[in-house]
PDB file of N, CA and C in Angstrom:
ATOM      1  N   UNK A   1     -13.409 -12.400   5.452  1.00  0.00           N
ATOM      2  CA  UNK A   1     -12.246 -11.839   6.134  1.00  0.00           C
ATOM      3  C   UNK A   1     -12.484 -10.344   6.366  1.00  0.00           C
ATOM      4  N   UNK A   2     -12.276  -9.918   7.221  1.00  0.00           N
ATOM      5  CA  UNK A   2     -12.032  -8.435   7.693  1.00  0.00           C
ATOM      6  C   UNK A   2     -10.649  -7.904   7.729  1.00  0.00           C
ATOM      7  N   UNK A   3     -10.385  -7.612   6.489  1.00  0.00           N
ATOM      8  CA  UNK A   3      -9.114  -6.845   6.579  1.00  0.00           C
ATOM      9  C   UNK A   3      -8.366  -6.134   8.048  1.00  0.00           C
ATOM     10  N   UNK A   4      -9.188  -5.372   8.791  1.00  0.00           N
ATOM     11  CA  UNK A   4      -8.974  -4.022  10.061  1.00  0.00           C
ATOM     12  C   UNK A   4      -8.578  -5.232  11.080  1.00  0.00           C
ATOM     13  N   UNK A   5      -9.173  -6.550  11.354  1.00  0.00           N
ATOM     14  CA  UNK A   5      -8.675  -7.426  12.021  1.00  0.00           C
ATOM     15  C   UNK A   5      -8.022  -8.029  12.135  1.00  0.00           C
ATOM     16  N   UNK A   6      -7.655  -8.138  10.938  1.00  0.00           N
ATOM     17  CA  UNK A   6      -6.682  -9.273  10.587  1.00  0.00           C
ATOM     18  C   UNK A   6      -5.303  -8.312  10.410  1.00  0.00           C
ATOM     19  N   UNK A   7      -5.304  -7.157  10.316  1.00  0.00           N
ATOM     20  CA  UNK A   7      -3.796  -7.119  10.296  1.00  0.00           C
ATOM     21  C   UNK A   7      -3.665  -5.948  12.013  1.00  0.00           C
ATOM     22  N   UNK A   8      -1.885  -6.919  12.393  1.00  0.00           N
ATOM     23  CA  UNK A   8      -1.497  -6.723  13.771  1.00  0.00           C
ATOM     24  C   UNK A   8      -0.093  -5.206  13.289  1.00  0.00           C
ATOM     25  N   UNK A   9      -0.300  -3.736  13.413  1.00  0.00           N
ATOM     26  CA  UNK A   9       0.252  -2.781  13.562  1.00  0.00           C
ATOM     27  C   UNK A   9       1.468  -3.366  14.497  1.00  0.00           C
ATOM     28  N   UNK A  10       2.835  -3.221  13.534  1.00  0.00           N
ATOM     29  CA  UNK A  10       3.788  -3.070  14.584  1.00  0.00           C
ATOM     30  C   UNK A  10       4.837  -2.011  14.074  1.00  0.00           C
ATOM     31  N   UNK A  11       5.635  -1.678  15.739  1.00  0.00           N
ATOM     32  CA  UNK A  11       7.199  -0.787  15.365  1.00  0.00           C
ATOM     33  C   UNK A  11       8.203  -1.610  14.344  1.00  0.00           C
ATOM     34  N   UNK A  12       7.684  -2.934  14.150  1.00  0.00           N
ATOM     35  CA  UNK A  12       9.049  -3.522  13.691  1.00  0.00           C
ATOM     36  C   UNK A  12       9.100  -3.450  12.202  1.00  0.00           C
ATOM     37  N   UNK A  13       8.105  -3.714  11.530  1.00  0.00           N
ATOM     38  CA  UNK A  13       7.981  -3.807   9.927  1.00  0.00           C
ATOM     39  C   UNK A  13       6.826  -3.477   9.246  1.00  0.00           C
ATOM     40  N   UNK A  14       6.341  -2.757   8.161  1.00  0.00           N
ATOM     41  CA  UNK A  14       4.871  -2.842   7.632  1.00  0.00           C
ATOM     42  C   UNK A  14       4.445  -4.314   7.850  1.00  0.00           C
ATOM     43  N   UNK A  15       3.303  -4.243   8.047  1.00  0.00           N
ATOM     44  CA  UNK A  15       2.359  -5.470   8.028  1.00  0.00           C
ATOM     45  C   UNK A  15       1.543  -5.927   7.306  1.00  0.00           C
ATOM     46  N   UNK A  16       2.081  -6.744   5.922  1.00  0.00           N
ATOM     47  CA  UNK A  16       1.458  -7.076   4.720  1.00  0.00           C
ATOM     48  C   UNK A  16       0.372  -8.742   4.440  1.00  0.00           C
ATOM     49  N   UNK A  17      -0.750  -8.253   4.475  1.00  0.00           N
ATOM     50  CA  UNK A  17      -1.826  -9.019   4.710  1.00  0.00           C
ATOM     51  C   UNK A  17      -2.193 -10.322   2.977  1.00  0.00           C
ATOM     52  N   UNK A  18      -1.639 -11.172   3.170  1.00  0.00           N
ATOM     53  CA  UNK A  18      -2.133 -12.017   1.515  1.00  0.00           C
ATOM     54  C   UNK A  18      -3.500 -11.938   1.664  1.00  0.00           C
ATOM     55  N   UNK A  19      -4.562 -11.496   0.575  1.00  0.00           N
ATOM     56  CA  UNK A  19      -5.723 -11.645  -0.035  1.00  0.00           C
ATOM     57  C   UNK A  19      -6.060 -12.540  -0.585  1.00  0.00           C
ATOM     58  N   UNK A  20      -5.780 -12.465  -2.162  1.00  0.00           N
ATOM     59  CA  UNK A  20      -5.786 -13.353  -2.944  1.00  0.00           C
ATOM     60  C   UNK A  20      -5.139 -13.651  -3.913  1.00  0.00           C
ATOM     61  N   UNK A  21      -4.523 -14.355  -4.773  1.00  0.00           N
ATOM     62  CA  UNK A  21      -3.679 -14.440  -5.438  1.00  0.00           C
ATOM     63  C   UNK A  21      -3.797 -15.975  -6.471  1.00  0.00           C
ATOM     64  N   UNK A  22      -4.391 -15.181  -7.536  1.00  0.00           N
ATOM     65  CA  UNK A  22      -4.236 -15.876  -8.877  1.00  0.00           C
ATOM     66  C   UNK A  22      -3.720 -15.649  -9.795  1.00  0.00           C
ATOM     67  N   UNK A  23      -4.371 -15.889 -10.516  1.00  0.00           N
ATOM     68  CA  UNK A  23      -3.271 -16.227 -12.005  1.00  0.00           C
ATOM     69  C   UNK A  23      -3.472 -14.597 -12.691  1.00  0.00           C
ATOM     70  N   UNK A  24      -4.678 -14.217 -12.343  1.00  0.00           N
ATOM     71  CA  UNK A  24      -5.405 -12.756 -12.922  1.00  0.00           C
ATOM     72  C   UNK A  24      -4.305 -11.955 -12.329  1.00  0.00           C
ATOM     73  N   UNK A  25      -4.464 -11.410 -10.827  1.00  0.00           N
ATOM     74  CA  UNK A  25      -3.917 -10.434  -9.762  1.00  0.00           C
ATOM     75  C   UNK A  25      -3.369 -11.131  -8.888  1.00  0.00           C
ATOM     76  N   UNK A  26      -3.050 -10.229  -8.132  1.00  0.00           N
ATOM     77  CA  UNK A  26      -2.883 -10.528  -6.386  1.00  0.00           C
ATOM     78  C   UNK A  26      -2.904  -9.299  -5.838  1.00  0.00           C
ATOM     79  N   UNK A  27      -3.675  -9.542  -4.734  1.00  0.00           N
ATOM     80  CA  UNK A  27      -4.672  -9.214  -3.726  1.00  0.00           C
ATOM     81  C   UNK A  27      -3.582  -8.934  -2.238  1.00  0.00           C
ATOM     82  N   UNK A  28      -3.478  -7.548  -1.967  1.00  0.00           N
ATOM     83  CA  UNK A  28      -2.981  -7.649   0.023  1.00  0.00           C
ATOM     84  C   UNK A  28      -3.062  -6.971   0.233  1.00  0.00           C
ATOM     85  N   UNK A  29      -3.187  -6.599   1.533  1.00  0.00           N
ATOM     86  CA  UNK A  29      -3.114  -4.917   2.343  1.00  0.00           C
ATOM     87  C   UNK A  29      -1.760  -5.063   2.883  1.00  0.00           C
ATOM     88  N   UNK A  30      -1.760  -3.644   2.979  1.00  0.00           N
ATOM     89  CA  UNK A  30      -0.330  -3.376   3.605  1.00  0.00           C
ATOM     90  C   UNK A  30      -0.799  -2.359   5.378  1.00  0.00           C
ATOM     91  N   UNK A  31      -0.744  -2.497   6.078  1.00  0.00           N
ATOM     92  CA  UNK A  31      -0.727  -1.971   7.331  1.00  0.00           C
ATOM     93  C   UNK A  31       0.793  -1.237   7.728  1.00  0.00           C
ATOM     94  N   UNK A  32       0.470   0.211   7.929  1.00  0.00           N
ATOM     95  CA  UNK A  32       1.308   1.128   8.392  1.00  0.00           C
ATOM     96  C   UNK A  32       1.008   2.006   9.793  1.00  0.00           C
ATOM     97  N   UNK A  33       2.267   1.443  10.708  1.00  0.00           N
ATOM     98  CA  UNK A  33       1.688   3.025  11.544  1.00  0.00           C
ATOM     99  C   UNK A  33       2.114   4.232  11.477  1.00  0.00           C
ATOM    100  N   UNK A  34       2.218   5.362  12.327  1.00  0.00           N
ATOM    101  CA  UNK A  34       2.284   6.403  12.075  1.00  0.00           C
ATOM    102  C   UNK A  34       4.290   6.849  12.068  1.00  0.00           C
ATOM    103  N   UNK A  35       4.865   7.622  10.723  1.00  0.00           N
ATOM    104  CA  UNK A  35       5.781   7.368  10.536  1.00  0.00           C
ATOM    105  C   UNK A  35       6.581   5.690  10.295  1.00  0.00           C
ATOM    106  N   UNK A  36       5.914   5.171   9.851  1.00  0.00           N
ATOM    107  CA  UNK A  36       6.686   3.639   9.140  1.00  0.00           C
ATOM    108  C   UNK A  36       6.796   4.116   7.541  1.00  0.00           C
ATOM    109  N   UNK A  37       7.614   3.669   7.638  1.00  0.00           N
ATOM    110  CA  UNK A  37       7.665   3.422   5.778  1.00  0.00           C
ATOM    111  C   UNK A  37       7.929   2.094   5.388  1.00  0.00           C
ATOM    112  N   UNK A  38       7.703   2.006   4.121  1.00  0.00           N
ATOM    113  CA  UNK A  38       7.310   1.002   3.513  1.00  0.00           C
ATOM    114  C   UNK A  38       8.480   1.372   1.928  1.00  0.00           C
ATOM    115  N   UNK A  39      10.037   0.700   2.582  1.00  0.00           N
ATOM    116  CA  UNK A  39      11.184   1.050   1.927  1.00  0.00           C
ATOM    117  C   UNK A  39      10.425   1.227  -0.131  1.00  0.00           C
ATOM    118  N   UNK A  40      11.969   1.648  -0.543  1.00  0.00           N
ATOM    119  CA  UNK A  40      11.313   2.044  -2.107  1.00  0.00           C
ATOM    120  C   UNK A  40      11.412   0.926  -3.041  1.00  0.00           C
ATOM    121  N   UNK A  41      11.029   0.860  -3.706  1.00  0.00           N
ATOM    122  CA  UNK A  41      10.402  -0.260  -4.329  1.00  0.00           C
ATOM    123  C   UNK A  41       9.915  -0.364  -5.585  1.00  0.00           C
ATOM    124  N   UNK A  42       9.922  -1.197  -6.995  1.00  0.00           N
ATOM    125  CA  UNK A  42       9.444  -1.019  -8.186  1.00  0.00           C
ATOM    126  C   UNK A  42       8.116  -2.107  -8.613  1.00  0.00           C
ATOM    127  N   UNK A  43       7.547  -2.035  -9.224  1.00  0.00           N
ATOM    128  CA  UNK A  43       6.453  -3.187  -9.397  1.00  0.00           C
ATOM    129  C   UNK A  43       6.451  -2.996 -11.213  1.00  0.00           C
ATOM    130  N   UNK A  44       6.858  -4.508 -11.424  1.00  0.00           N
ATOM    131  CA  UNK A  44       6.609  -4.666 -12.679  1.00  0.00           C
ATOM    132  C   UNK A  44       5.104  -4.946 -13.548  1.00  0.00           C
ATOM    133  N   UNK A  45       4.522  -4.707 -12.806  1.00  0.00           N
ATOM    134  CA  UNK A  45       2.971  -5.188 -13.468  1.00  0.00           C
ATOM    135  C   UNK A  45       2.235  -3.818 -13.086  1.00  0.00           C
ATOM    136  N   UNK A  46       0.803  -3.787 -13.695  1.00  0.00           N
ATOM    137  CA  UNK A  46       0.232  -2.702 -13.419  1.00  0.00           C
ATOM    138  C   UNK A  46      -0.696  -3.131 -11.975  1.00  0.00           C
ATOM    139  N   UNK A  47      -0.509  -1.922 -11.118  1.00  0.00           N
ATOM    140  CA  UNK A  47      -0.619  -1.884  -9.865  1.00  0.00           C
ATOM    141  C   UNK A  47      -1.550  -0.512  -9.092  1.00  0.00           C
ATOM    142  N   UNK A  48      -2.944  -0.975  -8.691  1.00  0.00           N
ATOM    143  CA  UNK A  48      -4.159  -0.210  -8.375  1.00  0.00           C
ATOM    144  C   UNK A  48      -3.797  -0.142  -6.855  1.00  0.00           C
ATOM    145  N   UNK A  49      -3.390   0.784  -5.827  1.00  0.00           N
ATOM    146  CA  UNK A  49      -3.419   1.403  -4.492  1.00  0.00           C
ATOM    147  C   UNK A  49      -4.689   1.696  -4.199  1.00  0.00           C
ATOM    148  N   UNK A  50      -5.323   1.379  -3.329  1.00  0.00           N
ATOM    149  CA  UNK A  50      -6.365   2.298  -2.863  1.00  0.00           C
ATOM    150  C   UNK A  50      -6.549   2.067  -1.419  1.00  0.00           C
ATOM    151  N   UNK A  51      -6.631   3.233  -0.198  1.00  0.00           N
ATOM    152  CA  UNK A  51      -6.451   3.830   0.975  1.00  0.00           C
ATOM    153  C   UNK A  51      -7.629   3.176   1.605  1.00  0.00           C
ATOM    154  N   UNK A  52      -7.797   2.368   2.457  1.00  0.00           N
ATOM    155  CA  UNK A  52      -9.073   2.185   3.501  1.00  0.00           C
ATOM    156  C   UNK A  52      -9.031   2.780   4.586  1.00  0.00           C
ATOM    157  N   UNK A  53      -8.090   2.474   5.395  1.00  0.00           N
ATOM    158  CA  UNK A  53      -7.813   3.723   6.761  1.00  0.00           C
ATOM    159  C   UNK A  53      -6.721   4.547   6.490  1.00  0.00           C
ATOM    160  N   UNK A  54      -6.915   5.634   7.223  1.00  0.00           N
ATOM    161  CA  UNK A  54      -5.583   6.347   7.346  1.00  0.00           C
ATOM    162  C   UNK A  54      -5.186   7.392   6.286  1.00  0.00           C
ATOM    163  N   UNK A  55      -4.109   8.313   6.470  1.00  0.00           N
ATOM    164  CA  UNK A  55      -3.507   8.620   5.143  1.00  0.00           C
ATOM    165  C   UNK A  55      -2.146   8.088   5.019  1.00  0.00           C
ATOM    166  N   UNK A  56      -1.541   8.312   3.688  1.00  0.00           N
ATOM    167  CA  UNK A  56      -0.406   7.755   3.290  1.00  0.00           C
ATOM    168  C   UNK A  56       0.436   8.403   2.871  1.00  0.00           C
ATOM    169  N   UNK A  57       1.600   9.147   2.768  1.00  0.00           N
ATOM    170  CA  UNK A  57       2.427   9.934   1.773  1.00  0.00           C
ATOM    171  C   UNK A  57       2.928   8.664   0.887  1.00  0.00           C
ATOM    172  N   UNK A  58       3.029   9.278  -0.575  1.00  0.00           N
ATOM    173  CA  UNK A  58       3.227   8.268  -1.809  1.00  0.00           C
ATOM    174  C   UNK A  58       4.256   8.917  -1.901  1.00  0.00           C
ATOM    175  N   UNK A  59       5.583   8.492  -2.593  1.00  0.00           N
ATOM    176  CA  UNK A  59       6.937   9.521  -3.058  1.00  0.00           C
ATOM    177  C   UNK A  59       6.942   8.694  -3.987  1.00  0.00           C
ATOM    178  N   UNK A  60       6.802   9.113  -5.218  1.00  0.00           N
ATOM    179  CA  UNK A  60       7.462   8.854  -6.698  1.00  0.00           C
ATOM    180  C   UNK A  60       8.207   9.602  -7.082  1.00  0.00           C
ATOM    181  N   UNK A  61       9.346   9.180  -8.164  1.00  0.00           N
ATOM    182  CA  UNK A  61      10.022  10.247  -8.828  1.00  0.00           C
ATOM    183  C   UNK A  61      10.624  11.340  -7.522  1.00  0.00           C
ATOM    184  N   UNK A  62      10.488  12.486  -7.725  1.00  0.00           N
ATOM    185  CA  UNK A  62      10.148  13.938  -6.865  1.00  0.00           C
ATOM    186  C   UNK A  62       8.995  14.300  -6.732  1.00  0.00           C
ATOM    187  N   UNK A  63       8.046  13.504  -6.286  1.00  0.00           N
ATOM    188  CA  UNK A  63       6.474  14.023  -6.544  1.00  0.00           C
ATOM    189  C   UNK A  63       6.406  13.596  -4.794  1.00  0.00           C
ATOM    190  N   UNK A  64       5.607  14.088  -4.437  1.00  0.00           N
ATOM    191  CA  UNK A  64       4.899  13.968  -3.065  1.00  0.00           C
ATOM    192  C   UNK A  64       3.386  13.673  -3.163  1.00  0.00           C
ATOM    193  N   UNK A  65       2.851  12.446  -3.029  1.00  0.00           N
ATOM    194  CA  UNK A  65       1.406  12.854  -3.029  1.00  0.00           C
ATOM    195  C   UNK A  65       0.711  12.161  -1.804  1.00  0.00           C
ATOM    196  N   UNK A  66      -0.400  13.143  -1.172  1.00  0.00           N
ATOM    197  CA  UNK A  66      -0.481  12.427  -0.015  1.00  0.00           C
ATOM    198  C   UNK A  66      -2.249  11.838  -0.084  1.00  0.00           C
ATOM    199  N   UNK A  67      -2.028  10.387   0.429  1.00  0.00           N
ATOM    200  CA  UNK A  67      -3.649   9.662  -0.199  1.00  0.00           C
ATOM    201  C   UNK A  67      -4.204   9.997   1.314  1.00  0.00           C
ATOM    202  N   UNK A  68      -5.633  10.233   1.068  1.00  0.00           N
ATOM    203  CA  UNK A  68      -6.384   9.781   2.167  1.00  0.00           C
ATOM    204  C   UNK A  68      -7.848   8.388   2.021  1.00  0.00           C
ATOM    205  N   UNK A  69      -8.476   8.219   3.281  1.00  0.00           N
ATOM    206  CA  UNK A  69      -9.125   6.896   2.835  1.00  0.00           C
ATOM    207  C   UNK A  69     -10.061   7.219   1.856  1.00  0.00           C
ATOM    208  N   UNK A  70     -10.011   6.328   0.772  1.00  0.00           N
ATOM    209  CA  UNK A  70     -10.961   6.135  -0.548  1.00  0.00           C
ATOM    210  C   UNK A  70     -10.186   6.564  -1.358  1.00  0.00           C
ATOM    211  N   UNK A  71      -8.960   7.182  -1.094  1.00  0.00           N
ATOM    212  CA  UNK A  71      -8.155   7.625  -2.491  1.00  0.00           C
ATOM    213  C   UNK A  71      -7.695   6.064  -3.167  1.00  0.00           C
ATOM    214  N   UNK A  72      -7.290   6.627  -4.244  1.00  0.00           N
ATOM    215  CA  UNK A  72      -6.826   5.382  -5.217  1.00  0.00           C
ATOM    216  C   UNK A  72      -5.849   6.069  -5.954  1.00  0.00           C
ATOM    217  N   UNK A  73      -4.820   5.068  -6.305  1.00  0.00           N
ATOM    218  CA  UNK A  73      -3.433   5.518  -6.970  1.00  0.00           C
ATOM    219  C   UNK A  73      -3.092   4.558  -7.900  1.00  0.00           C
ATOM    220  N   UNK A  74      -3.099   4.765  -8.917  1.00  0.00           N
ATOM    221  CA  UNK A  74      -2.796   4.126 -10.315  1.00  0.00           C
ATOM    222  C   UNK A  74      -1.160   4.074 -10.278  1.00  0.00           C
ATOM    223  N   UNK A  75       0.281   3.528  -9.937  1.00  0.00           N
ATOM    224  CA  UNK A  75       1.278   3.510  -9.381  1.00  0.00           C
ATOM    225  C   UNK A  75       1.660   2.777 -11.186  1.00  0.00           C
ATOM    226  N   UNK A  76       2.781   3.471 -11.183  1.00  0.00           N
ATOM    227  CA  UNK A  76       3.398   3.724 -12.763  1.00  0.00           C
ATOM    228  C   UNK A  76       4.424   2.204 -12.418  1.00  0.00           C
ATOM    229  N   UNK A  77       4.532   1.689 -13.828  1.00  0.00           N
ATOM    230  CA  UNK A  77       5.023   0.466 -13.986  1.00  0.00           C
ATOM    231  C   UNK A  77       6.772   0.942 -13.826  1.00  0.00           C
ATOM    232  N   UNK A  78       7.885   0.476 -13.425  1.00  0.00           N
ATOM    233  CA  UNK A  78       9.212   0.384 -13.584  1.00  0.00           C
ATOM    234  C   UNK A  78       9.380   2.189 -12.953  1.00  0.00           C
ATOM    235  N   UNK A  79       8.771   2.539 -11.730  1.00  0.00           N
ATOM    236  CA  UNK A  79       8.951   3.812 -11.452  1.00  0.00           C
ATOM    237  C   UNK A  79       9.381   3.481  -9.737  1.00  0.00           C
ATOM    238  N   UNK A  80      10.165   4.009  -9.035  1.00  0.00           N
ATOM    239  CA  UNK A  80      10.829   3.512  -7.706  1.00  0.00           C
ATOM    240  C   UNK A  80      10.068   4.634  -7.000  1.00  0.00           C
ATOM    241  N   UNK A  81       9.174   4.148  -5.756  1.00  0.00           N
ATOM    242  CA  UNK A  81       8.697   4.481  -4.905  1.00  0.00           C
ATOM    243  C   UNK A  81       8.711   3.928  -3.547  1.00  0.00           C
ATOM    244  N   UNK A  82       7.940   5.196  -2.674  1.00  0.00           N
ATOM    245  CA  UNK A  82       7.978   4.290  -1.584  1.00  0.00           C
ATOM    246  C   UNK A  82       6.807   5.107  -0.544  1.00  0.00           C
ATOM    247  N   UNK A  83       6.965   3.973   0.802  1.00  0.00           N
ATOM    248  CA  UNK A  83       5.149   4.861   1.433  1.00  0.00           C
ATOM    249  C   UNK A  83       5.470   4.860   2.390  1.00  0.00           C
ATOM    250  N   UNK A  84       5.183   6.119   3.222  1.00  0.00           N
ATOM    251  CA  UNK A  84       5.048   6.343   4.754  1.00  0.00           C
ATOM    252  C   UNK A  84       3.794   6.567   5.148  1.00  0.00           C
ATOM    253  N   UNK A  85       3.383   5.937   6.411  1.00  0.00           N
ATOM    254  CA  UNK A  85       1.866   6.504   7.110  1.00  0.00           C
ATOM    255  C   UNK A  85       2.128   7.692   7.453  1.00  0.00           C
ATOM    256  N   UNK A  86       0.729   8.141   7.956  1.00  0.00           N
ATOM    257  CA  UNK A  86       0.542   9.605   8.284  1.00  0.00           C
ATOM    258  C   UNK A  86      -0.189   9.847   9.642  1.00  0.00           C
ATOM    259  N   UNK A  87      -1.047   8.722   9.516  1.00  0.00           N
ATOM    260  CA  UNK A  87      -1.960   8.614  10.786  1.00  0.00           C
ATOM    261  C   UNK A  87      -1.321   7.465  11.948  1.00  0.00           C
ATOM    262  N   UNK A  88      -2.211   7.203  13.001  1.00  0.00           N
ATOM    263  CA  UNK A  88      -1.842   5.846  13.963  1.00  0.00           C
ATOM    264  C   UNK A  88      -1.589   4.783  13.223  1.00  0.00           C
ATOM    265  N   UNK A  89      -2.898   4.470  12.069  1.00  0.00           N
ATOM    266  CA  UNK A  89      -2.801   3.259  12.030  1.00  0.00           C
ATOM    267  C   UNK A  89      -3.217   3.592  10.119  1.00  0.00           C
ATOM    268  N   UNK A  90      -2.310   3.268   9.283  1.00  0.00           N
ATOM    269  CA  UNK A  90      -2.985   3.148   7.968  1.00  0.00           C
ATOM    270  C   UNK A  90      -3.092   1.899   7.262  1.00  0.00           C
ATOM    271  N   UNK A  91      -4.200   2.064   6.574  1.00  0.00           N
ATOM    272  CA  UNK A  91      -4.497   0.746   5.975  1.00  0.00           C
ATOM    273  C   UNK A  91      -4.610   0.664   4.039  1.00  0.00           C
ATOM    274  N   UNK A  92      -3.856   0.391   3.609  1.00  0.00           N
ATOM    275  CA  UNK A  92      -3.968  -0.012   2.065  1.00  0.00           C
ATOM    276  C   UNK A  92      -4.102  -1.408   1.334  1.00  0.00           C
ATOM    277  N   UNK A  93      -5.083  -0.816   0.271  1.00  0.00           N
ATOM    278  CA  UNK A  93      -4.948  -2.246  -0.370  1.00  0.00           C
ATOM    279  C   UNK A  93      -4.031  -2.074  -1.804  1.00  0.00           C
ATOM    280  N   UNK A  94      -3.900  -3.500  -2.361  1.00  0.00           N
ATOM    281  CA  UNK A  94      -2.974  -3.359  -3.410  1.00  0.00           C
ATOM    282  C   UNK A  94      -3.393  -4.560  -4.391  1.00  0.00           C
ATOM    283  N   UNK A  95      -3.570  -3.967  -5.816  1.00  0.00           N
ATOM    284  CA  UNK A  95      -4.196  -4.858  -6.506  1.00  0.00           C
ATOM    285  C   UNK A  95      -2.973  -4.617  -8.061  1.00  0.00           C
ATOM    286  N   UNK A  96      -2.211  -5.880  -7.774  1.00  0.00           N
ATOM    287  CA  UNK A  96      -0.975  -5.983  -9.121  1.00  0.00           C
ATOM    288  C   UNK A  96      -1.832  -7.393 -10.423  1.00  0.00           C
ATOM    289  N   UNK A  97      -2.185  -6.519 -11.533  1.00  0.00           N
ATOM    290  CA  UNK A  97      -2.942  -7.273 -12.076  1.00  0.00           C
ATOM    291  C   UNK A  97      -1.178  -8.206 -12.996  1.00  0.00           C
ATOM    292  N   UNK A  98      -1.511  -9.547 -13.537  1.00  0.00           N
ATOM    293  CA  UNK A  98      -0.412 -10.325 -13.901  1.00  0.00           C
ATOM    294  C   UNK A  98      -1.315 -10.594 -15.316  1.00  0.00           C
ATOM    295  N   UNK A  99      -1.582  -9.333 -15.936  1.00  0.00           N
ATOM    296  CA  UNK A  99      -1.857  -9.873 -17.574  1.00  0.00           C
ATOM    297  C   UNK A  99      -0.862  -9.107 -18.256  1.00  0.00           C
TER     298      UNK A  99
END
């Protein structure tokens, strides 16, 4: 699979790609375009971000942090966030491990 192909950029909603999903993790990209957000949100498991295209503004807490591609974000368990693109087209992956 080629992630960059497989996901279709739209005005209407982020565009969240299933990977893989077992019993270990689960596996997806999230596709953003420029100004979308990606409403706020909590994740109960521990949860690895990391940027393939694009940049991203992260908002945790009051923190601002802004990823670019190859960054990686270690995203805090029971903490409400949320993501806007920065570029045309951004691309993230997301790895929520279920141990």
């Amino acid at each position: 699979m080629n992630i960059a192909k497989e996901i279709t950029f739209s005005g209407e909603k982020p565009f969240v790609l299933a990977i893989r999903n077992t019993e270990i993790a689960n596996v997806f990209a999230v596709g953003l375009i420029k100004d979308q957000v990606l409403p706020k949100h909590k994740t109960q498991l521990p949860t690895l971000l990391i940027v393939l295209r694009g940049s991203i503004l992260f908002r945790i807490n009051s923190e601002e942090i802004k990823l670019s591609a190859l960054d990686t974000y270690q995203i805090p368990i029971d903490s409400e966030h949320d993501v806007t693109g920065l570029d045309e087209e951004n691309i993230f992956l997301i790895t929520k491990e279920k141990v």
